[in-house]
N, C-alpha and C. Protein backbone atom coordinates (compact mmCIF):
# COMPACT_ATOMS: atom_id res chain seq x y z
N UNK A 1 11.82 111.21 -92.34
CA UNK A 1 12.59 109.99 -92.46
C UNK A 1 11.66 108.82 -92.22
N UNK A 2 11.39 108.01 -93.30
CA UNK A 2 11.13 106.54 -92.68
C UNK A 2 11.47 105.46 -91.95
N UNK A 3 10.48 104.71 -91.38
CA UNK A 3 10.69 103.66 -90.36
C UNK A 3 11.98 102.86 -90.57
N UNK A 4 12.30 102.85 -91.98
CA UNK A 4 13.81 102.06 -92.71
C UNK A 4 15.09 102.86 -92.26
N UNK A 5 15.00 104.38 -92.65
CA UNK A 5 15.94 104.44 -92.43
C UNK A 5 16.61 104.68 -90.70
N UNK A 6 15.40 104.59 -89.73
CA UNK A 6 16.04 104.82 -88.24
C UNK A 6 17.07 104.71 -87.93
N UNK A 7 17.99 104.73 -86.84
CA UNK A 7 18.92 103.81 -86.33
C UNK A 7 18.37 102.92 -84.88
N UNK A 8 18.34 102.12 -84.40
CA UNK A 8 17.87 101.19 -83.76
C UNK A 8 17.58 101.73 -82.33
N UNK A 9 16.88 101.92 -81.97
CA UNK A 9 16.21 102.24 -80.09
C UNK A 9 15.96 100.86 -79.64
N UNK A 10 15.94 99.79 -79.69
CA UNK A 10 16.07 98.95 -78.78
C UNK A 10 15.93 97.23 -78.95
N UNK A 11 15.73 96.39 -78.44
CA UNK A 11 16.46 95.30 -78.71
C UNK A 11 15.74 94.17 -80.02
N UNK A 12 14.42 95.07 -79.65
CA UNK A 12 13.63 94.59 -80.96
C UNK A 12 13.79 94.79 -82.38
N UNK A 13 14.86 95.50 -82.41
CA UNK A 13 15.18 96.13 -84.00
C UNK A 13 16.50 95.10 -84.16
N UNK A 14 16.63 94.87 -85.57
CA UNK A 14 17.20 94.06 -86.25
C UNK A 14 17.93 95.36 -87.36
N UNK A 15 19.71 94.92 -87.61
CA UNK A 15 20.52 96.00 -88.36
C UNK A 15 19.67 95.13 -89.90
N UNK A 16 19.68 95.81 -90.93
CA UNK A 16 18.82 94.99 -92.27
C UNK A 16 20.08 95.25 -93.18
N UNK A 17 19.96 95.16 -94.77
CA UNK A 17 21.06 95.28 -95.74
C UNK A 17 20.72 97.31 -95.89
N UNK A 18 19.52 97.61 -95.90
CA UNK A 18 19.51 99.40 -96.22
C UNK A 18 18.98 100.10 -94.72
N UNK A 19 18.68 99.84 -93.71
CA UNK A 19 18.56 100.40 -92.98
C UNK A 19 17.70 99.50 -91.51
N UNK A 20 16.86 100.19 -90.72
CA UNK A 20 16.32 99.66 -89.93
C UNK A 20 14.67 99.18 -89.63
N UNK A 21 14.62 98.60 -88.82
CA UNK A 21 12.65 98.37 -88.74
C UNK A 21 12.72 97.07 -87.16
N UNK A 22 11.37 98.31 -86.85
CA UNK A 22 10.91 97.87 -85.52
C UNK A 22 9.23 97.16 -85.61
N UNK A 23 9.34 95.97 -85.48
CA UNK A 23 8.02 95.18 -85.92
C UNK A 23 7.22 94.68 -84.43
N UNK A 24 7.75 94.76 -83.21
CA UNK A 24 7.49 94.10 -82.14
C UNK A 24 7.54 92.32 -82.60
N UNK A 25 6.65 91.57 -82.00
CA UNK A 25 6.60 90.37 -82.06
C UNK A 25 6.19 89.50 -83.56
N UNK A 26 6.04 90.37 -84.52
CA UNK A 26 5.72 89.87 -85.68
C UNK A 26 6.82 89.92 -86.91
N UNK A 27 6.52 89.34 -87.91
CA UNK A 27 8.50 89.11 -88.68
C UNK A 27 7.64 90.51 -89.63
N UNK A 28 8.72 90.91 -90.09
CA UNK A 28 8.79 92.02 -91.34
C UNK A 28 9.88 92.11 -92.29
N UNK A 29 9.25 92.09 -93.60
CA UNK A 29 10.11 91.64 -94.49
C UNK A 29 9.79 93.12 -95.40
N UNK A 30 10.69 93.60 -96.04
CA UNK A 30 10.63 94.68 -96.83
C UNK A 30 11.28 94.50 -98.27
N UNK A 31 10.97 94.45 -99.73
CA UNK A 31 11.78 93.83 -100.36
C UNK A 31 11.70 95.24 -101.88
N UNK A 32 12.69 95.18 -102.26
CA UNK A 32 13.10 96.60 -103.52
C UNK A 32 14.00 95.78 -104.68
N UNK A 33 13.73 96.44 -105.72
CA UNK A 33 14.28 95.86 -106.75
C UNK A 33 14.52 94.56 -106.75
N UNK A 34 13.26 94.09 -106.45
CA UNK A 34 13.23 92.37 -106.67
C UNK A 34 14.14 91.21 -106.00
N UNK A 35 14.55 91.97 -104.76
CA UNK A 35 15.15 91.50 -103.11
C UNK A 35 14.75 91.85 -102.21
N UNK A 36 15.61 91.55 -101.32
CA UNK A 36 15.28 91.83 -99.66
C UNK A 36 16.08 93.17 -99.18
N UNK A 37 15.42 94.37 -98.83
CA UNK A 37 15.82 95.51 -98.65
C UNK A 37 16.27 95.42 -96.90
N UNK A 38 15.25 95.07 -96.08
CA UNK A 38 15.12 95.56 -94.69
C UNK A 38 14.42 93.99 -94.45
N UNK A 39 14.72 93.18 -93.42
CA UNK A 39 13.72 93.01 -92.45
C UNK A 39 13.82 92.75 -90.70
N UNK A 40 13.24 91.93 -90.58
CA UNK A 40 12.98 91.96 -88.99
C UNK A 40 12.18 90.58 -88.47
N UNK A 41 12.97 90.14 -88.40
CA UNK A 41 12.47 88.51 -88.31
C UNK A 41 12.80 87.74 -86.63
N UNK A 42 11.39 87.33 -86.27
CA UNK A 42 10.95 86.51 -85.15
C UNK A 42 11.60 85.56 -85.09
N UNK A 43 10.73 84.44 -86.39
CA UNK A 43 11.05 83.08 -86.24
C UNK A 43 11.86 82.83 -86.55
N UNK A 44 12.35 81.51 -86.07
CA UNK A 44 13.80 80.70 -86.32
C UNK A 44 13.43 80.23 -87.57
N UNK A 45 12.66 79.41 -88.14
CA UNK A 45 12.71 78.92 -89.07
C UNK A 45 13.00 80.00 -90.19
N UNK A 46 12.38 81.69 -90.16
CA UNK A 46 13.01 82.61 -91.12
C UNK A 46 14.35 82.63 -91.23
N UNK A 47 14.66 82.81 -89.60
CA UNK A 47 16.57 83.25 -89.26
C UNK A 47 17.10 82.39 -90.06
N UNK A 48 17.11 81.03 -90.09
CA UNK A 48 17.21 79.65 -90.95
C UNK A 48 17.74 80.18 -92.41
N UNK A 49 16.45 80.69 -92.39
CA UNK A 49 16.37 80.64 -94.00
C UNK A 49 17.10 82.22 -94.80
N UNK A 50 16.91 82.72 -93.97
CA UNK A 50 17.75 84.17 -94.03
C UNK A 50 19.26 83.84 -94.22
N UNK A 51 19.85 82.84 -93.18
CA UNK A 51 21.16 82.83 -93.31
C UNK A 51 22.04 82.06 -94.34
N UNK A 52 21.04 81.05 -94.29
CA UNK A 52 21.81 80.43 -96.19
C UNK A 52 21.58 81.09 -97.33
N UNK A 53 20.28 81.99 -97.02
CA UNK A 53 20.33 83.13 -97.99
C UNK A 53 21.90 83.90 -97.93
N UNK A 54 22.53 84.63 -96.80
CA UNK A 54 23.46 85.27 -96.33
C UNK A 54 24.29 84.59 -96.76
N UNK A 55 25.14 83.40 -96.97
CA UNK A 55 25.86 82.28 -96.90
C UNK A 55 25.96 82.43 -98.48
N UNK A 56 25.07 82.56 -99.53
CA UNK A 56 25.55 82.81 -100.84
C UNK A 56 26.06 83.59 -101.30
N UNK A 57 25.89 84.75 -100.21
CA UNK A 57 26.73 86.00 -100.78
C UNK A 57 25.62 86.92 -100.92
N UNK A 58 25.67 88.49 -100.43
CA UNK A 58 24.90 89.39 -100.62
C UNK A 58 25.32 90.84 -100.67
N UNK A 59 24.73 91.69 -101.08
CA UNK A 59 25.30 93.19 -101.15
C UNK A 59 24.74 94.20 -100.05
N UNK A 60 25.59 95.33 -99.75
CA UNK A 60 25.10 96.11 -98.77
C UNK A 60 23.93 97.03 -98.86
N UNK A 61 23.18 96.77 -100.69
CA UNK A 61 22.19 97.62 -100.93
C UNK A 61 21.66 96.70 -102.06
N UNK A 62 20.51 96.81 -101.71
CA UNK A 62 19.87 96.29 -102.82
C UNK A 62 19.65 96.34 -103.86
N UNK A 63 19.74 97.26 -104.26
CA UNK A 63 20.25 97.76 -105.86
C UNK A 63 20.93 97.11 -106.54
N UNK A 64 22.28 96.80 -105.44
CA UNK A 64 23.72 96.27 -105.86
C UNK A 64 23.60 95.02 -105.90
N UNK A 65 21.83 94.49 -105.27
CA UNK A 65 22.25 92.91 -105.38
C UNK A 65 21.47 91.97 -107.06
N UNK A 66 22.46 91.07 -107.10
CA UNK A 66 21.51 90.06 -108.22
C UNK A 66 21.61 88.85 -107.79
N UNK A 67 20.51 88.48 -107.58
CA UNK A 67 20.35 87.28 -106.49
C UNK A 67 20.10 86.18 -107.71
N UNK A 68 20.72 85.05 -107.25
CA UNK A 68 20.72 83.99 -108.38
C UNK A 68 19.17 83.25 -108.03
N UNK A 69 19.07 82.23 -108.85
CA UNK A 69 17.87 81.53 -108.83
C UNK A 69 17.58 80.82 -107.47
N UNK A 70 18.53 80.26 -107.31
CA UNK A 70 18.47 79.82 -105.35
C UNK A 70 18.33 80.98 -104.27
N UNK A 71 18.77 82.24 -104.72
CA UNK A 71 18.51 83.05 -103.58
C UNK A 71 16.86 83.26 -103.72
N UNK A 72 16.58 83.62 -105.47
CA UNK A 72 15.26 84.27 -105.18
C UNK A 72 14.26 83.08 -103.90
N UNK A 73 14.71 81.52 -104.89
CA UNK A 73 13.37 80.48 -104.00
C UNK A 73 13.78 81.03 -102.39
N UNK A 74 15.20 81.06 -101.84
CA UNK A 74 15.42 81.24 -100.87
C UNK A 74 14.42 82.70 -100.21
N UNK A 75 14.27 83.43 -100.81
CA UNK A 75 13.66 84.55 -100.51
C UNK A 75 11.83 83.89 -100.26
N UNK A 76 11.15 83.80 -101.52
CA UNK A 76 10.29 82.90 -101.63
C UNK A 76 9.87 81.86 -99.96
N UNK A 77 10.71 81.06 -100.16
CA UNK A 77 11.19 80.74 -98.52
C UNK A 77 11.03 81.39 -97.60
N UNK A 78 11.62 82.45 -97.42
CA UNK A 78 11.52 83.29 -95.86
C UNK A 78 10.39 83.78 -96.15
N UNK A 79 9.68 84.55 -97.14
CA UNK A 79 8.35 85.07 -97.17
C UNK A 79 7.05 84.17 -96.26
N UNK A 80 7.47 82.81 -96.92
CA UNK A 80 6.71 81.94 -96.39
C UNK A 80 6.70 81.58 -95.10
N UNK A 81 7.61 81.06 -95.01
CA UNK A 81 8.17 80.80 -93.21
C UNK A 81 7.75 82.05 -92.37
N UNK A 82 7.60 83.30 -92.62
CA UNK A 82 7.42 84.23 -91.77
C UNK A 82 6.14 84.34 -91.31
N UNK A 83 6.08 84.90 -90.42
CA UNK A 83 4.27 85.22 -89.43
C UNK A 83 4.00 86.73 -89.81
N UNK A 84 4.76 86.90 -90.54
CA UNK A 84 4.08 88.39 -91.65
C UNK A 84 3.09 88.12 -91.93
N UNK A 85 2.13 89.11 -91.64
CA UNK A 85 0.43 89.21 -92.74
C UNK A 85 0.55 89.50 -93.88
N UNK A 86 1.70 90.51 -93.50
CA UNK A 86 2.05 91.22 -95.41
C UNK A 86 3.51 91.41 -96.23
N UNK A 87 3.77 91.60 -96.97
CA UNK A 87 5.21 92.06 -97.32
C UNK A 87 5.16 93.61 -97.96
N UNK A 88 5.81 94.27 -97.30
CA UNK A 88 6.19 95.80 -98.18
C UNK A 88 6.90 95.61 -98.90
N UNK A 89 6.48 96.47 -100.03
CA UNK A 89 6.95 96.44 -101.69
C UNK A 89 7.55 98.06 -101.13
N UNK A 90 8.96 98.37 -101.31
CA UNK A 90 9.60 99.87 -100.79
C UNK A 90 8.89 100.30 -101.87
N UNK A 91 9.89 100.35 -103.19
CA UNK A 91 9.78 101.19 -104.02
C UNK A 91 8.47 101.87 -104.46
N UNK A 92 7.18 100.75 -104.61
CA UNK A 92 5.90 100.94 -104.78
C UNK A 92 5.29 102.00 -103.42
N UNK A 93 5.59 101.80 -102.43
CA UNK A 93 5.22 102.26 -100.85
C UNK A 93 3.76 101.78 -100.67
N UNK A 94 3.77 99.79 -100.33
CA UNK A 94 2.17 99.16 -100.62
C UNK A 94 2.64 97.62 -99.94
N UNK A 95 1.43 97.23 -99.29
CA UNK A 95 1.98 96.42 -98.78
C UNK A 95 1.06 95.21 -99.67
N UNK A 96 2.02 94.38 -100.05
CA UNK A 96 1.38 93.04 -100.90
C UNK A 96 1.04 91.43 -99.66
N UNK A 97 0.14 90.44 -100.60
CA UNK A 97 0.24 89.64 -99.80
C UNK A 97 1.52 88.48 -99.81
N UNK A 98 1.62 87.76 -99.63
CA UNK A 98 2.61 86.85 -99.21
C UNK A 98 2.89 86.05 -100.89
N UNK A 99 1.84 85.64 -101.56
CA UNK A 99 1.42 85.51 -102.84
C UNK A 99 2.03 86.36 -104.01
N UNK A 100 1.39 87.69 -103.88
CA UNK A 100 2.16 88.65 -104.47
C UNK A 100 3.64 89.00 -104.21
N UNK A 101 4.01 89.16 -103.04
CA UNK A 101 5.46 89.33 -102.80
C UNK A 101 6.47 88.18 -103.23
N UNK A 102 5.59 86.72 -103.56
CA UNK A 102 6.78 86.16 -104.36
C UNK A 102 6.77 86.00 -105.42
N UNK A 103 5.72 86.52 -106.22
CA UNK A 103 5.54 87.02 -107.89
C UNK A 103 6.33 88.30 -108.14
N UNK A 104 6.70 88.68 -107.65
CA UNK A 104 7.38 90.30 -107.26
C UNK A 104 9.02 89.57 -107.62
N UNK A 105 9.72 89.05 -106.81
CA UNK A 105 10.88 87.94 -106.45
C UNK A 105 11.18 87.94 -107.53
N UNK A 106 10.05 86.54 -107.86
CA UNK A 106 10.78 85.77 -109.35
C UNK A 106 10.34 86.46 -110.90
N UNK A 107 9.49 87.42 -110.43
CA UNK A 107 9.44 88.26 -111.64
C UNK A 107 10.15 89.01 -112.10
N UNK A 108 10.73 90.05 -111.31
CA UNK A 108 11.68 91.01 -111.43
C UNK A 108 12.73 91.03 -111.97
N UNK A 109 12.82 92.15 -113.57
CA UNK A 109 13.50 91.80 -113.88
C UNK A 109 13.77 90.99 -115.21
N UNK A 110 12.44 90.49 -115.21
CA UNK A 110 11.96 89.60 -116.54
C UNK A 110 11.44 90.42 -118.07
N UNK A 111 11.24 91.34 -117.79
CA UNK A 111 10.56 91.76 -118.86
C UNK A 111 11.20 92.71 -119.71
């Protein structure tokens, strides 16, 4: 079983839209089919930006979601705002940089 799907041991874990993740003091963002699968977020300014993400409406799996053009920048957004070094790409199992993970976003899907 992967780190996603756990169920939570302790106060550092955050519930996500597919499962769980324990990052300690650093944000973690996990993103699948060209959204936000899992993360785990520090800063306020992410939480921020996470929740007007939340506020447009979202699905319990990512699969199920199609995020409009404001969610993707919104996504875009939290990538940025976060103190992540990296972003995990699930489906790929690879971790991209901050750069790549929002070419990933607004690409997906396009072709």
């Amino acid at each position: 079983m992967n780190k996603q799907n756990q169920k939570p041991t302790s106060e550092t874990q955050s519930a996500t839209v597919a499962g769980y993740t324990e990052t300690g003091g650093k944000d973690a963002i996990t993103l699948k089919w060209g959204t936000l699968k899992a993360w785990d977020l520090k800063t306020e300014k992410a939480k921020e930006i996470l929740k007007k993400y939340a506020e447009l409406g979202m699905s319990w799996g990512a699969m199920q979601q199609h995020d409009t053009p404001e969610q993707k920048q919104l996504i875009c957004d939290l990538i940025d705002a976060s103190n992540a070094e990296t972003i995990y790409l699930d489906w790929d199992d690879v971790d991209v940089t901050k750069e790549e993970a929002k070419k990933y976003v607004m690409e997906y899907g396009k072709s």
